[in-house]
Protein backbone atom coordinates (compact mmCIF):
# COMPACT_ATOMS: atom_id res chain seq x y z
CA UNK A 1 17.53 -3.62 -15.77
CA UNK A 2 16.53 -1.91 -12.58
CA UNK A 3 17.46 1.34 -12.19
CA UNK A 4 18.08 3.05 -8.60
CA UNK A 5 16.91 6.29 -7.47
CA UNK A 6 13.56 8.57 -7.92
CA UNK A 7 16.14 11.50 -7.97
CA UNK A 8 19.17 10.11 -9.04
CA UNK A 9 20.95 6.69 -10.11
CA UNK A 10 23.10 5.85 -7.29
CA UNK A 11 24.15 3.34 -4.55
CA UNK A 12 23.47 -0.07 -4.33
CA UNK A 13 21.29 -1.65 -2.05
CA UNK A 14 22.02 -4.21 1.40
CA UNK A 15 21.01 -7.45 0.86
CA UNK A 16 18.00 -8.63 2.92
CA UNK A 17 18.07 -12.07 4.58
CA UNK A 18 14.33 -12.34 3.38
CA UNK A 19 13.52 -15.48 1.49
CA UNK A 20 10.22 -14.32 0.27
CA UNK A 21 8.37 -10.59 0.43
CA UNK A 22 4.72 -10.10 -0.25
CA UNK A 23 3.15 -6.81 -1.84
CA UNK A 24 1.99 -4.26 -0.03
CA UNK A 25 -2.00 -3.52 -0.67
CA UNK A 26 -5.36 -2.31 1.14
CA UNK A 27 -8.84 -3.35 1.22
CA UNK A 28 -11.27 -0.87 0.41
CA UNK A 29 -11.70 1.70 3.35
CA UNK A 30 -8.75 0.49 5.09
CA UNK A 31 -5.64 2.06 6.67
CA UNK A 32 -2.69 1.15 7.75
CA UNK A 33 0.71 2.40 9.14
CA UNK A 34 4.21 1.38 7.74
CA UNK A 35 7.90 1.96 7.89
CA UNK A 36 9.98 3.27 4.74
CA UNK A 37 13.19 1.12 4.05
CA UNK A 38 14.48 2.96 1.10
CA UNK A 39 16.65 6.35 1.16
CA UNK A 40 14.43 8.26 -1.83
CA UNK A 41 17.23 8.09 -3.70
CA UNK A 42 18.15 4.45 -3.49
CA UNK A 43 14.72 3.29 -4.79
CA UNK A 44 14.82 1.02 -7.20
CA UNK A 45 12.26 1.65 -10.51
CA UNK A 46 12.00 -0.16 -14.10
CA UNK A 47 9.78 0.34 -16.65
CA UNK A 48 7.24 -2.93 -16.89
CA UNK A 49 4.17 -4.24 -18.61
CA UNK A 50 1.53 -5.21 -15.21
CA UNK A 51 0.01 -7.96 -17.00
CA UNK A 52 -3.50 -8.98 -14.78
CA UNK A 53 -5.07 -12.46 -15.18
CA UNK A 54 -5.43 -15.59 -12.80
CA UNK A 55 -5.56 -13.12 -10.22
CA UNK A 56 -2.38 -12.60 -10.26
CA UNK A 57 -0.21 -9.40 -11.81
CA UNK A 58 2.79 -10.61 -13.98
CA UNK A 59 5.40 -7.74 -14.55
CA UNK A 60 7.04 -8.19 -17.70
CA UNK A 61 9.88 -5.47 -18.91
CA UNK A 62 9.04 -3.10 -21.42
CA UNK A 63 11.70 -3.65 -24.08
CA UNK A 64 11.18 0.19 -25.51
CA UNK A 65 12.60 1.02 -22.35
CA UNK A 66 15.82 -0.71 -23.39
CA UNK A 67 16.08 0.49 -26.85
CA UNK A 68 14.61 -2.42 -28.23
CA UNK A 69 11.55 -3.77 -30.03
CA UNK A 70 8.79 -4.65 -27.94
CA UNK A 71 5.47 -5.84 -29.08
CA UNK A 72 3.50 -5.33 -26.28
CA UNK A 73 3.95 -1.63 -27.04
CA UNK A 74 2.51 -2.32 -30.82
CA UNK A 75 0.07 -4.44 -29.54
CA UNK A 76 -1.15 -1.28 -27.28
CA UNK A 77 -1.07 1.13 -30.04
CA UNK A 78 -3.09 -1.32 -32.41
CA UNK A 79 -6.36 -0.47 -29.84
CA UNK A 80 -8.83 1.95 -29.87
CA UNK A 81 -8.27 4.43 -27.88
CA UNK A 82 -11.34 3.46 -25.94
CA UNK A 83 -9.84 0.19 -24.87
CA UNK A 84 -10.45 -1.33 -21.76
CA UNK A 85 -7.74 -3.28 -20.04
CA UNK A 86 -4.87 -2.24 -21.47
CA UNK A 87 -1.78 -3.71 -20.52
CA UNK A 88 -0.21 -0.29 -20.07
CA UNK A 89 3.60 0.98 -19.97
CA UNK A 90 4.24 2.18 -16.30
CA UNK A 91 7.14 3.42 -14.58
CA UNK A 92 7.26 1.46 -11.27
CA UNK A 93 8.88 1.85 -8.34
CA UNK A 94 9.27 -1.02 -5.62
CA UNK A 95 9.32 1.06 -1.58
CA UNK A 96 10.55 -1.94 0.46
CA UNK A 97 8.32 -0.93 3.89
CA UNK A 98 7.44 -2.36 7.40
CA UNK A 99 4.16 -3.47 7.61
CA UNK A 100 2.76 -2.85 10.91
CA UNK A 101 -0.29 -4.18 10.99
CA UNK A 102 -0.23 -7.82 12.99
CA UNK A 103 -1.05 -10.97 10.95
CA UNK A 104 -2.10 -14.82 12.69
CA UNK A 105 -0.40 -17.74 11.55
CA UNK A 106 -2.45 -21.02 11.12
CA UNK A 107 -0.50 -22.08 14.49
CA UNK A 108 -1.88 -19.20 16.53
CA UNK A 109 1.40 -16.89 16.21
CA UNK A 110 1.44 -13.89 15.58
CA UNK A 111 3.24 -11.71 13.44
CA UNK A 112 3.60 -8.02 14.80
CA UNK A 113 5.46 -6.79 11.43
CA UNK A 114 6.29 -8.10 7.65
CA UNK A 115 8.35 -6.33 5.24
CA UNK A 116 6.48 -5.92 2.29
CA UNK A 117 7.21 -4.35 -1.17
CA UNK A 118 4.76 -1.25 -2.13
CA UNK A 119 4.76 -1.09 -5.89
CA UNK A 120 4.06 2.39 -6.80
CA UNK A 121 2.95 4.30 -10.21
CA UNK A 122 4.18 7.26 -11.14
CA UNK A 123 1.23 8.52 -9.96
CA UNK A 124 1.39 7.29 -6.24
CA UNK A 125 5.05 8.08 -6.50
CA UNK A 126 3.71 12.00 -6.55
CA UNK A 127 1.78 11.33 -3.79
CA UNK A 128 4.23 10.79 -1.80
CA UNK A 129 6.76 12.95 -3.07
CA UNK A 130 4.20 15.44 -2.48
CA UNK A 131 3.75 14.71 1.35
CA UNK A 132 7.40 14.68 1.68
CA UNK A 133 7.81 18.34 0.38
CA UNK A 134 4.45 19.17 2.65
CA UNK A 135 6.24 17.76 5.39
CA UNK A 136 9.81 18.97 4.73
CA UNK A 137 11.21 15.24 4.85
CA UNK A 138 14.36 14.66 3.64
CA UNK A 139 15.33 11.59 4.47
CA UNK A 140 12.28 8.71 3.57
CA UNK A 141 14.33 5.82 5.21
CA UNK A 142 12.67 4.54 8.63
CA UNK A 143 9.98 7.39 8.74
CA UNK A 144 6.48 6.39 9.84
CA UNK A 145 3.09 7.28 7.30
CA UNK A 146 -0.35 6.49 7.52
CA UNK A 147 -1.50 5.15 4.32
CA UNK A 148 -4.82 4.43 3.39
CA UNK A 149 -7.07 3.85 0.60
CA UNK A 150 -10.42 5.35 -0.52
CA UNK A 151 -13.57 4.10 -1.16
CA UNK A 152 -14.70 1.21 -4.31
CA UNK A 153 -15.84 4.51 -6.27
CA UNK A 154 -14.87 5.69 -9.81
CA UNK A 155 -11.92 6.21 -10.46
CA UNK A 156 -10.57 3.16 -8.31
CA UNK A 157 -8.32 4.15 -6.04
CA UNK A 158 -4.79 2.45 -6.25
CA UNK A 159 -4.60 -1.07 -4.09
CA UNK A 160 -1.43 0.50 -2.16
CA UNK A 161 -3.56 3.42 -1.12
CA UNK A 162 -4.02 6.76 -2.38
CA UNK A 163 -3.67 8.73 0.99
CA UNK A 164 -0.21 8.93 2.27
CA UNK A 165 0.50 10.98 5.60
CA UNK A 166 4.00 11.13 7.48
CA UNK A 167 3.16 10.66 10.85
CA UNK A 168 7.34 10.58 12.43
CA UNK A 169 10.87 9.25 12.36
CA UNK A 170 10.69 5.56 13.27
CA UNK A 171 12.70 3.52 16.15
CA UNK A 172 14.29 1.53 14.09
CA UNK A 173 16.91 0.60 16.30
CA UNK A 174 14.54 -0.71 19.10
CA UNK A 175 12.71 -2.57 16.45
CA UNK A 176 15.76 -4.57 15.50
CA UNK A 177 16.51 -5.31 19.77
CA UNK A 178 12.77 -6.38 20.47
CA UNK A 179 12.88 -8.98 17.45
CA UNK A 180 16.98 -9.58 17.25
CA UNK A 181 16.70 -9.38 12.96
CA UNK A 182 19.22 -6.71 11.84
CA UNK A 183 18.18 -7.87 7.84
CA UNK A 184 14.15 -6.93 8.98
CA UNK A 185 14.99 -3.05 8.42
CA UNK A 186 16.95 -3.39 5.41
CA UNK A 187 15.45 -3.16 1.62
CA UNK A 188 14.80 -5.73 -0.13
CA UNK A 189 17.57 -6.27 -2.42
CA UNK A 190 17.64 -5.43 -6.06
CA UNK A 191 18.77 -9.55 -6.71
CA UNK A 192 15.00 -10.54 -5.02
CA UNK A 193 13.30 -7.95 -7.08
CA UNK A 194 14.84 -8.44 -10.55
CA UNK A 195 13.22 -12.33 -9.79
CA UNK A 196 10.05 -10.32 -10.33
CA UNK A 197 10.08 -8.55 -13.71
CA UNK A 198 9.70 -11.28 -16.62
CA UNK A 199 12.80 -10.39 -18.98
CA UNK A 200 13.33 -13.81 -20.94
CA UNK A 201 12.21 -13.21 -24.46
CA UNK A 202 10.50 -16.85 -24.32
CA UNK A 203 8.58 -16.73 -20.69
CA UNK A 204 7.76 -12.92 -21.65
CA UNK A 205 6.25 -14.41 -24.37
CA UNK A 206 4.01 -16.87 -23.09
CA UNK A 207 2.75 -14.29 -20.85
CA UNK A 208 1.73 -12.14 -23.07
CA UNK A 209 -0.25 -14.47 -24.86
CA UNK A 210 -1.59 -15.72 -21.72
CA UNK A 211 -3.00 -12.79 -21.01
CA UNK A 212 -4.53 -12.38 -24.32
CA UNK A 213 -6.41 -15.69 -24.25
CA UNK A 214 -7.43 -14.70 -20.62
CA UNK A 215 -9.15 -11.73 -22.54
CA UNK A 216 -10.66 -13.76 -24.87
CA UNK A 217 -8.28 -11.66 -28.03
CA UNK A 218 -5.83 -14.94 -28.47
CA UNK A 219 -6.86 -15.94 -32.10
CA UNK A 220 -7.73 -12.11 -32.77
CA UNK A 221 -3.99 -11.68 -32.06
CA UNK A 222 -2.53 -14.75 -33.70
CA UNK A 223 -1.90 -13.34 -37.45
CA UNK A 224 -0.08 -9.76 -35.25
CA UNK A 225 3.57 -11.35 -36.33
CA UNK A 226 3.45 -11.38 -32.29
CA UNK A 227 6.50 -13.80 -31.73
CA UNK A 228 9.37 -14.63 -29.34
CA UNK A 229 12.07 -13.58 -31.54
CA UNK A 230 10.72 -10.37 -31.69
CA UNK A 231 9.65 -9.94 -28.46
CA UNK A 232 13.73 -8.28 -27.88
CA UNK A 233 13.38 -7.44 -24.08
């Protein structure tokens, strides 16, 4: 279950009118500037397995997390330590944000702003707690940051961006008169995220092993005692 709150778990969140929210990410080299949604300690985290293949990431729940078995945990401590790829245990939080920069539609419109949904580690998490304190910010809803991301060097810097600079309060209220959409500066609400983490022992399943044939480990894997039963998330 999602919990609510980097500092704290506390209020619930406003429902968004959004039907569907993309991630937030950068190219290589690129910046952009964007609009926090969340009070800091409204936003939402859970503990998931990112899954990557069919380029695509797959968030499935970690069932440790819960108190329960979970054998995507065994099946990480049954590597080397050397391992590549991992399908690693991460605390994640989900920043609902404003992103400003403008988009074309196939028709020729344009979009001037899309909320998004920045999926932070822990560590991008300290990032920006760490330009909050820098800045003396204590309230993150409708504040303004440059964010941008470094260079395709080792180690790879994250896809949301690894720079984070507040920049000002927002206008939030003059954003909402110019495009008459109260629901565009709300977060996105925690019944549109939870559609997002993979909790059914059965589908959880399946992508697990999924992702195992996509790294060529699936009959490696097969005799692990790897089943839905146990997989108790």
């Amino acid at each position: 279950m999602f919990k609510r709150g980097l500092a704290d778990v506390g209020k619930s969140l406003p429902k968004s009118a959004s039907n569907r929210t993309f991630d937030f990410w950068l190219n290589y080299e690129e910046m952009a500037d964007i609009i926090f949604l969340d009070s800091y300690e409204n936003v939402p985290f859970d503990v998931v397995h990112p899954l990557f293949f069919d380029k695509t990431q797959h968030l499935v729940a970690c069932g440790k997390a819960a108190g329960d078995d979970c054998p995507i945990c065994d099946y990480l401590d049954s590597l080397p330590k050397d391992a590549t790829d991992k399908p690693y245990r991460r605390e994640m939080a989900f920043f609902s944000v404003l992103d400003l920069r403008p988009y074309e539609k196939e028709d020729g419109t344009v979009i001037p702003v899309t909320k998004k949904l920045l999926k932070a580690s822990k560590q991008t998490v300290g990032s920006i707690q760490q330009e909050m304190n820098m800045s003396s910010i204590e309230e993150l809803y409708g504040t303004l940051w440059k964010v941008g991301r470094g260079k395709n060097a080792m180690p790879k810097p994250a896809a949301v961006g690894n720079s984070f600079r507040y920049l000002r309060s927002a206008d939030l209220d003059r954003l909402v008169e110019q495009t008459g959409d109260e629901s565009l500066v709300m977060p996105v609400a925690i019944e549109e995220l939870d559609k997002m983490i993979i909790r059914d022992p059965e589908t959880a399943m399946q992508t697990f092993q999924s992702f195992l044939e996509s790294k060529g480990e699936s009959q490696a894997r097969k005799a692990t005692g790897f089943s839905a039963t146990k997989l108790n998330i």
